[in-house]
Protein backbone atom coordinates (compact mmCIF):
# COMPACT_ATOMS: atom_id res chain seq x y z
CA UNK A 1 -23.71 -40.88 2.06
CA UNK A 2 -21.80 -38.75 4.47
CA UNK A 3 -20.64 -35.51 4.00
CA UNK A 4 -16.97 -36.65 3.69
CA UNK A 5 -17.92 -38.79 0.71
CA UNK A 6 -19.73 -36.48 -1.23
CA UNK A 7 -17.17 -33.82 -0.66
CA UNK A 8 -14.30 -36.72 -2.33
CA UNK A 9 -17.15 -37.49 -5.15
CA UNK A 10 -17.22 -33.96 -6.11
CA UNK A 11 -13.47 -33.67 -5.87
CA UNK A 12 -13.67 -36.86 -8.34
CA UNK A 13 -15.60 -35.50 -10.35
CA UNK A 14 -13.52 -32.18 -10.97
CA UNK A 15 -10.20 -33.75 -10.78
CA UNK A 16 -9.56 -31.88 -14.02
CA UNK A 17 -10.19 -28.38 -13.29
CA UNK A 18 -7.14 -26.41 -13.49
CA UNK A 19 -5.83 -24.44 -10.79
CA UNK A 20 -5.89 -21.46 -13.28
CA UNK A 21 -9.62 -21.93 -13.37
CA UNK A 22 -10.15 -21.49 -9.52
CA UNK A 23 -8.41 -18.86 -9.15
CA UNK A 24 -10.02 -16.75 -11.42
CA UNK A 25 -13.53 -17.80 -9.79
CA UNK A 26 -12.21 -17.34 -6.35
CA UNK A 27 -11.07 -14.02 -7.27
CA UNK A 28 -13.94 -13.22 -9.19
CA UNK A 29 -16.20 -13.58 -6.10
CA UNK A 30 -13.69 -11.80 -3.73
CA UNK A 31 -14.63 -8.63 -6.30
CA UNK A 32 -17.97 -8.83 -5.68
CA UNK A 33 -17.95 -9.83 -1.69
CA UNK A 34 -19.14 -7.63 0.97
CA UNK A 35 -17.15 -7.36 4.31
CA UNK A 36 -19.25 -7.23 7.87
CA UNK A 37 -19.16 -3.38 7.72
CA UNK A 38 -21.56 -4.17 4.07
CA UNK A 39 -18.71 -2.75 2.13
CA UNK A 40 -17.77 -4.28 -0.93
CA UNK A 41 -13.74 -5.45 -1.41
CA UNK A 42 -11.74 -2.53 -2.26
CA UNK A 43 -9.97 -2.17 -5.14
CA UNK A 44 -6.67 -2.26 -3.36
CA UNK A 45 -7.37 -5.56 -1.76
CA UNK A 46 -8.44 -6.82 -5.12
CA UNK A 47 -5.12 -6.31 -6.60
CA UNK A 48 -2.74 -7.78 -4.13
CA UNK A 49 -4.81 -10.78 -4.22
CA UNK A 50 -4.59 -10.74 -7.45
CA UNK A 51 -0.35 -10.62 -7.34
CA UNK A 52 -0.24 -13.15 -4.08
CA UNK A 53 -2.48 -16.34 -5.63
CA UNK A 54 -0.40 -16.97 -8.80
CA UNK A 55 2.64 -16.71 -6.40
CA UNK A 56 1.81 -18.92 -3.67
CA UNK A 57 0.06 -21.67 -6.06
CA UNK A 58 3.10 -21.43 -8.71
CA UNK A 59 4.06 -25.12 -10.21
CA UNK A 60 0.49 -26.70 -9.70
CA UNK A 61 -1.82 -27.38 -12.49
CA UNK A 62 -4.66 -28.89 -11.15
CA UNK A 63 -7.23 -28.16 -8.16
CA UNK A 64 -6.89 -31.47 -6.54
CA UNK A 65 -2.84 -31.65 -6.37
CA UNK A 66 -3.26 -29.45 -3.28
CA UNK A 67 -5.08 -33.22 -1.45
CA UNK A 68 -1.35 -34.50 -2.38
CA UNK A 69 2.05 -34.11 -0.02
CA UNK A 70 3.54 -32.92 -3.14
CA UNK A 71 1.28 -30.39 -3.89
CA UNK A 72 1.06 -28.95 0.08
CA UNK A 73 4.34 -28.80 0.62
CA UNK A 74 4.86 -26.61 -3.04
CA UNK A 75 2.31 -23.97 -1.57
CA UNK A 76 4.05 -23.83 1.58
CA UNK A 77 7.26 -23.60 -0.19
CA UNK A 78 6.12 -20.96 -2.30
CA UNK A 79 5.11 -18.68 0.64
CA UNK A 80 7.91 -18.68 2.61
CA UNK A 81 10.12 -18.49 -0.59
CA UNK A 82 8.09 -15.01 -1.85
CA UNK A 83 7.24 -13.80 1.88
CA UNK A 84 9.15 -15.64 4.77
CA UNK A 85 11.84 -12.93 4.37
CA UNK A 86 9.51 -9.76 4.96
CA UNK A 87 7.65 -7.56 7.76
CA UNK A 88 5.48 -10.04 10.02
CA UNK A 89 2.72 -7.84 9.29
CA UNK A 90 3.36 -8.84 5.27
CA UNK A 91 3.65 -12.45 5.52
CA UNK A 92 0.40 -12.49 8.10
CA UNK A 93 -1.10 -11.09 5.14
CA UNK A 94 -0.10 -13.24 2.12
CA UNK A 95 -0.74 -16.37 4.15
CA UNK A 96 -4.28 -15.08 5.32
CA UNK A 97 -5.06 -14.42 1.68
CA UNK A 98 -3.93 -18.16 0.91
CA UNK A 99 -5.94 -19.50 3.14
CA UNK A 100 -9.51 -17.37 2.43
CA UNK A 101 -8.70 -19.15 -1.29
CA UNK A 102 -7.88 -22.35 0.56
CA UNK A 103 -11.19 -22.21 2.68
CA UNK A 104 -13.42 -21.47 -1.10
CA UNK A 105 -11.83 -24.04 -2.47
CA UNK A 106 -12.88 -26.53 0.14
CA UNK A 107 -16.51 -24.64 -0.07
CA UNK A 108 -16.79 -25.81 -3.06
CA UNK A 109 -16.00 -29.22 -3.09
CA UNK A 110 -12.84 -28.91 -4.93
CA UNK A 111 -10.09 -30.08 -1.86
CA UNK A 112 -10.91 -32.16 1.21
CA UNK A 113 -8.29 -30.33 4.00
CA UNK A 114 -7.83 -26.74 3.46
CA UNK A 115 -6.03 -26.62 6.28
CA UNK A 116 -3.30 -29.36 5.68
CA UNK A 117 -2.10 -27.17 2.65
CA UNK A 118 -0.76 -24.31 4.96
CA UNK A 119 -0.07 -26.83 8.58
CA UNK A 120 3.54 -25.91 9.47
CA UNK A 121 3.28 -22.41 8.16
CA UNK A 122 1.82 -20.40 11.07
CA UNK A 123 1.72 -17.11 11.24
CA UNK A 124 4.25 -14.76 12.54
CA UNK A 125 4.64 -13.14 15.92
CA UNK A 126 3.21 -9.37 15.13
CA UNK A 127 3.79 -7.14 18.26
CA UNK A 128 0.61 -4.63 18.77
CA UNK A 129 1.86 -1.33 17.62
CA UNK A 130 1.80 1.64 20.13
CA UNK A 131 -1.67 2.79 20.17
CA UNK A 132 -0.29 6.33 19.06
CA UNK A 133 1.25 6.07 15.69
CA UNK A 134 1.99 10.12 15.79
CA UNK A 135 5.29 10.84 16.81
CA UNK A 136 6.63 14.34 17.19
CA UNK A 137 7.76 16.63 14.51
CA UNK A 138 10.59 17.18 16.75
CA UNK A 139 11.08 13.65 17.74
CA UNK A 140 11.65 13.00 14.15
CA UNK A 141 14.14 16.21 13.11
CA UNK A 142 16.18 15.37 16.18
CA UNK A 143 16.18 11.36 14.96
CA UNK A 144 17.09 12.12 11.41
CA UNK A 145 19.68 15.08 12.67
CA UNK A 146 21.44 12.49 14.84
CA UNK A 147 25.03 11.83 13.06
CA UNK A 148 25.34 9.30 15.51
CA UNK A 149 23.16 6.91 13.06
CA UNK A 150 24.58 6.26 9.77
CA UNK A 151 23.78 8.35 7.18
CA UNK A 152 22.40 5.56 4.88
CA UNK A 153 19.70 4.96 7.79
CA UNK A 154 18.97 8.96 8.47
CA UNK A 155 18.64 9.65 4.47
CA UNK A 156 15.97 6.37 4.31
CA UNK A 157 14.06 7.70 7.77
CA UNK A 158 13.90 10.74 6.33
CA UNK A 159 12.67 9.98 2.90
CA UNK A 160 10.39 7.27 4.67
CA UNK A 161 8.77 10.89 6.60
CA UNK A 162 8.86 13.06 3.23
CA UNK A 163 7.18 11.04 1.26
CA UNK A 164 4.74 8.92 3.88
CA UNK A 165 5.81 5.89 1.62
CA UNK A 166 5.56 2.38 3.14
CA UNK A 167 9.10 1.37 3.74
CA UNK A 168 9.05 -1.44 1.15
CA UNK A 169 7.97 1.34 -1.46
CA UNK A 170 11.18 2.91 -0.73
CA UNK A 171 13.71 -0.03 -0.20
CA UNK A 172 12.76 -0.76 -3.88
CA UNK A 173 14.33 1.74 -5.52
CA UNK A 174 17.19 2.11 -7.14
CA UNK A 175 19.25 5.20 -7.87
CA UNK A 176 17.70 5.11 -11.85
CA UNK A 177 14.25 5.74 -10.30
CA UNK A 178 15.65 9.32 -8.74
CA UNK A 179 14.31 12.42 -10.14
CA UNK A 180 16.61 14.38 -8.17
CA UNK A 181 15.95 18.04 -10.21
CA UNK A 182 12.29 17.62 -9.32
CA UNK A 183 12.51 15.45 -5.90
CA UNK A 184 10.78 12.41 -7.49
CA UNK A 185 11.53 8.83 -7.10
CA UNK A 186 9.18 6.50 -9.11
CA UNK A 187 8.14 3.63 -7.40
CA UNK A 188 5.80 0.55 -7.87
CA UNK A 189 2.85 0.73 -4.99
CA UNK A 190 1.68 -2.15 -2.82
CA UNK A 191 -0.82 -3.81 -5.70
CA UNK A 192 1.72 -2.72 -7.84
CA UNK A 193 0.81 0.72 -9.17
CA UNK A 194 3.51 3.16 -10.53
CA UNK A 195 3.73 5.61 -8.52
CA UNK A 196 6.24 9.27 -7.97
CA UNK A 197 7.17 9.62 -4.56
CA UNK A 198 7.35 13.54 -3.59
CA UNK A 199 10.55 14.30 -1.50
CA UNK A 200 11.55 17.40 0.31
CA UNK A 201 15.05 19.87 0.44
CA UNK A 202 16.29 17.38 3.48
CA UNK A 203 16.13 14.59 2.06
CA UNK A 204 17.39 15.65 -1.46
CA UNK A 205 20.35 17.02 0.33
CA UNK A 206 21.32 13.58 1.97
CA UNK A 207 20.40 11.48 -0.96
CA UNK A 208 23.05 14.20 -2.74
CA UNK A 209 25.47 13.07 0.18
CA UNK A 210 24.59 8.93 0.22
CA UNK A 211 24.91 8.40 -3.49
CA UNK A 212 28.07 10.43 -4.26
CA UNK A 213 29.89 8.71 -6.63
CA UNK A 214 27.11 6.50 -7.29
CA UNK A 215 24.91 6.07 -10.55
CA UNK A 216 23.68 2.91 -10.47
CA UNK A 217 22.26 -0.01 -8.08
CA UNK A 218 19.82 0.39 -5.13
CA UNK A 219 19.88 3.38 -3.44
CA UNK A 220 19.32 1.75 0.18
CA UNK A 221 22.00 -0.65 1.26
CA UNK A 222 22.69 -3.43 3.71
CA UNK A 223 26.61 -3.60 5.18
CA UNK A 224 26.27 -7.41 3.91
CA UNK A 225 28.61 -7.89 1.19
CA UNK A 226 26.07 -10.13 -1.81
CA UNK A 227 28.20 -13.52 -2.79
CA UNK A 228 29.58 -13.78 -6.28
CA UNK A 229 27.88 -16.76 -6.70
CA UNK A 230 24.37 -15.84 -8.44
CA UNK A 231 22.49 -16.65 -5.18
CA UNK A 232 21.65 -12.63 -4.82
CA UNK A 233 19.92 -11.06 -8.15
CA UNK A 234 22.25 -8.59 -9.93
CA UNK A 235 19.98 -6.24 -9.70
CA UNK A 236 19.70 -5.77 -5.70
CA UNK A 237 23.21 -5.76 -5.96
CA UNK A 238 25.28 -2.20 -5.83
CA UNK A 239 27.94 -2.87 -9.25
CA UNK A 240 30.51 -1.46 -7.63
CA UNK A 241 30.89 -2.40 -3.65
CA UNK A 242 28.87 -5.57 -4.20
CA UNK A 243 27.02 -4.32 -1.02
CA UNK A 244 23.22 -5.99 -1.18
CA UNK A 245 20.03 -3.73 -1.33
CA UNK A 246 18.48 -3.33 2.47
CA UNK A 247 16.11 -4.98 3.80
CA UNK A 248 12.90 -4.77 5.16
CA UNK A 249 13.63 -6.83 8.73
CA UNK A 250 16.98 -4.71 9.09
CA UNK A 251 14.92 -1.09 8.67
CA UNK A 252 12.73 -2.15 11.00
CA UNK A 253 15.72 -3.45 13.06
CA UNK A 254 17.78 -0.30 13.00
CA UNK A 255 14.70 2.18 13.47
CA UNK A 256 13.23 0.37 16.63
CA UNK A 257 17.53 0.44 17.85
CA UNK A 258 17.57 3.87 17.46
CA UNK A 259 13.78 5.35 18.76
CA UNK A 260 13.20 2.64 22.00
CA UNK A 261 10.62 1.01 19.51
CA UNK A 262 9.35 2.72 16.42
CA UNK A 263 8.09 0.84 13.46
CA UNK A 264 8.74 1.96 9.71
CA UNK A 265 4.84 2.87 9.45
CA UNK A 266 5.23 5.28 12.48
CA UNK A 267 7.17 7.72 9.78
CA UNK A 268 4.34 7.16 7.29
CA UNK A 269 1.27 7.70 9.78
CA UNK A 270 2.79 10.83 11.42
CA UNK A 271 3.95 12.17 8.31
CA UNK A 272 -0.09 12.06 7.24
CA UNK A 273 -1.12 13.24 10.28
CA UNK A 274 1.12 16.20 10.58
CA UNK A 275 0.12 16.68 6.70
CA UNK A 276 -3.46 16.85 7.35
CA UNK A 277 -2.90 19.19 10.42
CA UNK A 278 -0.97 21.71 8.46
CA UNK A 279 -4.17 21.57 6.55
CA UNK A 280 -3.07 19.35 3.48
CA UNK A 281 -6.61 18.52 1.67
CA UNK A 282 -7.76 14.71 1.24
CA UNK A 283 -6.47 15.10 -2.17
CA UNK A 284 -3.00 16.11 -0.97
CA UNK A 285 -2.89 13.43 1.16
CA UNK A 286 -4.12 10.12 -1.56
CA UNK A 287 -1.55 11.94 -3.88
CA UNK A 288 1.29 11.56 -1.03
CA UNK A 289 0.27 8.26 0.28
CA UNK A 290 -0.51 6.45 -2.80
CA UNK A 291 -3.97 5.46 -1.54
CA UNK A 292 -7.38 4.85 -3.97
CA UNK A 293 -9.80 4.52 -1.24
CA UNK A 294 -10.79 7.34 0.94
CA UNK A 295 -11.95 4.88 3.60
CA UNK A 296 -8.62 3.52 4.39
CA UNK A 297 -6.95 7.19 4.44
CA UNK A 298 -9.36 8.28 7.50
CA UNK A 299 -7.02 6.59 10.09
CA UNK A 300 -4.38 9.59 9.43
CA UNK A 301 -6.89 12.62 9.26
CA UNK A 302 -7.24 12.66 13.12
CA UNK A 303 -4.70 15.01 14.66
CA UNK A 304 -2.87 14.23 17.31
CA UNK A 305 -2.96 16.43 20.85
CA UNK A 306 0.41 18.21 19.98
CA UNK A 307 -1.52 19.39 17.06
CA UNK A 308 -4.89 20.24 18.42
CA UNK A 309 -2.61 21.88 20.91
CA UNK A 310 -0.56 23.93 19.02
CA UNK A 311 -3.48 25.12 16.67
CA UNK A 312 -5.23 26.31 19.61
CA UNK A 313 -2.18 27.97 20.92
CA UNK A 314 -2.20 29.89 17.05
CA UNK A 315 -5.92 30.69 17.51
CA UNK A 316 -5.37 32.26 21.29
CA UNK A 317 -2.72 34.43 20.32
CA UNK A 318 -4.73 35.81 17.44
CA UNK A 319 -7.24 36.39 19.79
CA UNK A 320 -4.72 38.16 21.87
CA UNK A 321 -4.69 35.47 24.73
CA UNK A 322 -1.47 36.02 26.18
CA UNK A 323 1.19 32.38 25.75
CA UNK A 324 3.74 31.68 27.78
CA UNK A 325 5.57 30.61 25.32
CA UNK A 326 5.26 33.79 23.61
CA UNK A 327 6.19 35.86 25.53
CA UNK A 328 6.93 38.82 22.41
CA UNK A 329 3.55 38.37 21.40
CA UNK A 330 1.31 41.81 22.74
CA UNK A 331 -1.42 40.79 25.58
CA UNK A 332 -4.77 42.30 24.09
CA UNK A 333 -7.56 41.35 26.37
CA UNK A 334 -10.68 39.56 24.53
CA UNK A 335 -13.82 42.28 24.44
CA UNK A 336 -17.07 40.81 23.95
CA UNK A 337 -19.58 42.23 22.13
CA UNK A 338 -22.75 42.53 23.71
CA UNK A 339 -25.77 42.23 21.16
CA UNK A 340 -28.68 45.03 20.68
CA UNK A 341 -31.14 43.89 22.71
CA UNK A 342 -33.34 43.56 19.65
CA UNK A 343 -31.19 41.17 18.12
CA UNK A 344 -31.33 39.04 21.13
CA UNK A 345 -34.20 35.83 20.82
CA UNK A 346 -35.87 36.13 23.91
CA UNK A 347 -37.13 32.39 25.53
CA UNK A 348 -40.41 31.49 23.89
């Protein structure tokens, strides 16, 4: 028997198992996998997998629907219906998650042509990111000062620095979720954890200047007007100018217009970094970002040269190492101490 038949016997033979059933095996051993690094899955990985696969396999009932045209072309509708619309970097991931289930599936005998369920849907074009993430404090307080930008945009770029949220984090919320006497905003977390976003004075002050007037709806909105025909959900909908809540693909369009090229996550990673070289703890930093595992918050705890370069600046002119910069700051010259001789190890 070839290998092609006994892979469509054992498909016979489970033509009843429910897609319900697989999932909750596949993720099952996704909980207990170990990556190449020997790591097992984190937590956080665990959870949006656990939010994508009952999205993308929605309106099938059994395993061996996804061997039918019917049944492919529901999982590919289902992607693009719940991702096609966000970041590249998003829908990369959903679909990559689809198909690791896709390929177990196959592993275990359950579908012939793993790849025939996602063929159409390839991935998305996802530029490489600028190898340095960090951008300037000043960079960013001349951005956000810029009345040349709409003020919707500056009050999102700078919430998106205060609170080192992930833009989609923020584009969620509407103007209910505002703590505005404490500078809160509760939000749901990618994997879908409540959350309180921490905000600072700048930002409170434009969100006091954006949402004038305004008390309910999303707080971030598009210029597109949403049609009165129950295509758009009420509820990304402001009640009053019927404008729709922002999007994802226009942030990033707007921010890149305005910097030359910047992506949404560039306010997030240099809002961690610049965090962590003000001397914010670990801690500080999982409670701003939102993020469980220590191992994927290491990225942001290495400071960039501005910041190496200014501490040393700080630590010279404590020493009394005359800066240029500083020119009101007294020149003392360093005196070294020479030791007692009997303190001194002599060479063995």
């Amino acid at each position: 028997m070839t290998d092609t038949s006994r892979r469509l016997a054992a498909v016979d033979a489970r033509a009843g198992v429910r897609i319900a059933e697989v999932l909750a095996q596949y993720l099952r051993r996704m909980a207990g996998k170990r990556g190449r690094s020997g790591r097992i899955t984190s937590p956080q990985t665990i959870r949006a997998y656990t939010s994508a696969m009952p999205i993308a396999f929605a309106g099938l009932t059994v395993v061996t629907e996804l061997d039918t045209d019917a049944g492919r072309e529901r999982v590919r509708m289902n992607v693009r219906t719940a991702w096609g619309s966000k970041a590249p970097a998003t829908f990369n991931a959903k679909r990559a998650a689809v198909a690791s289930a896709l390929a177990y599936f196959a592993t275990e005998g359950w579908i012939t042509d793993p790849h025939a369920v996602l063929a159409g849907l390839d991935r998305e074009h996802q530029p490489k990111p600028d190898g340095n993430r960090v951008r300037s404090r000043e960079a960013i307080d001349r951005l956000i000062g810029d009345r040349h930008h709409s003020l919707e945009d500056r009050t999102l770029w700078s919430m998106a620095y205060a609170t080192a949220a992930r833009a989609e984090e923020l584009l969620r919320l509407d103007v209910g979720d505002l703590d505005r006497a404490n500078r809160r905003a509760r939000t749901v977390r990618k994997g879908g954890k409540i959350d309180e976003l921490m905000y600072d004075i700048r930002t409170a002050r434009l969100l006091g200047q954006l949402l004038a007037g305004r008390g309910a709806g999303p707080i971030f909105l598009s210029r597109r007007v949403a049609p009165d025909d129950g295509t758009v959900a009420a509820g990304d909908v402001d009640p009053v100018s019927r404008r729709r809540r922002m999007s994802y693909r226009t942030t990033e369009r707007h921010l890149g217009a305005a910097t030359g090229g910047w992506d949404p996550h560039d306010l997030r990673h240099s809002r961690l970094t610049h965090a962590g070289e003000d001397g914010a703890t670990e801690a500080d930093l999982m409670n701003l970002s939102g993020h469980e595992d220590r191992r994927t918050l290491q990225r942001y705890l290495n400071p960039s040269k501005d910041g190496t370069h200014r501490r040393l600046d700080d630590i010279d002119a404590g020493r009394g190492v005359a800066r240029p910069d500083r020119p009101d700051l007294p020149f003392r010259p360093v005196v070294r101490l020479a030791l007692p001789s009997a303190d001194i190890e002599k060479p063995g």
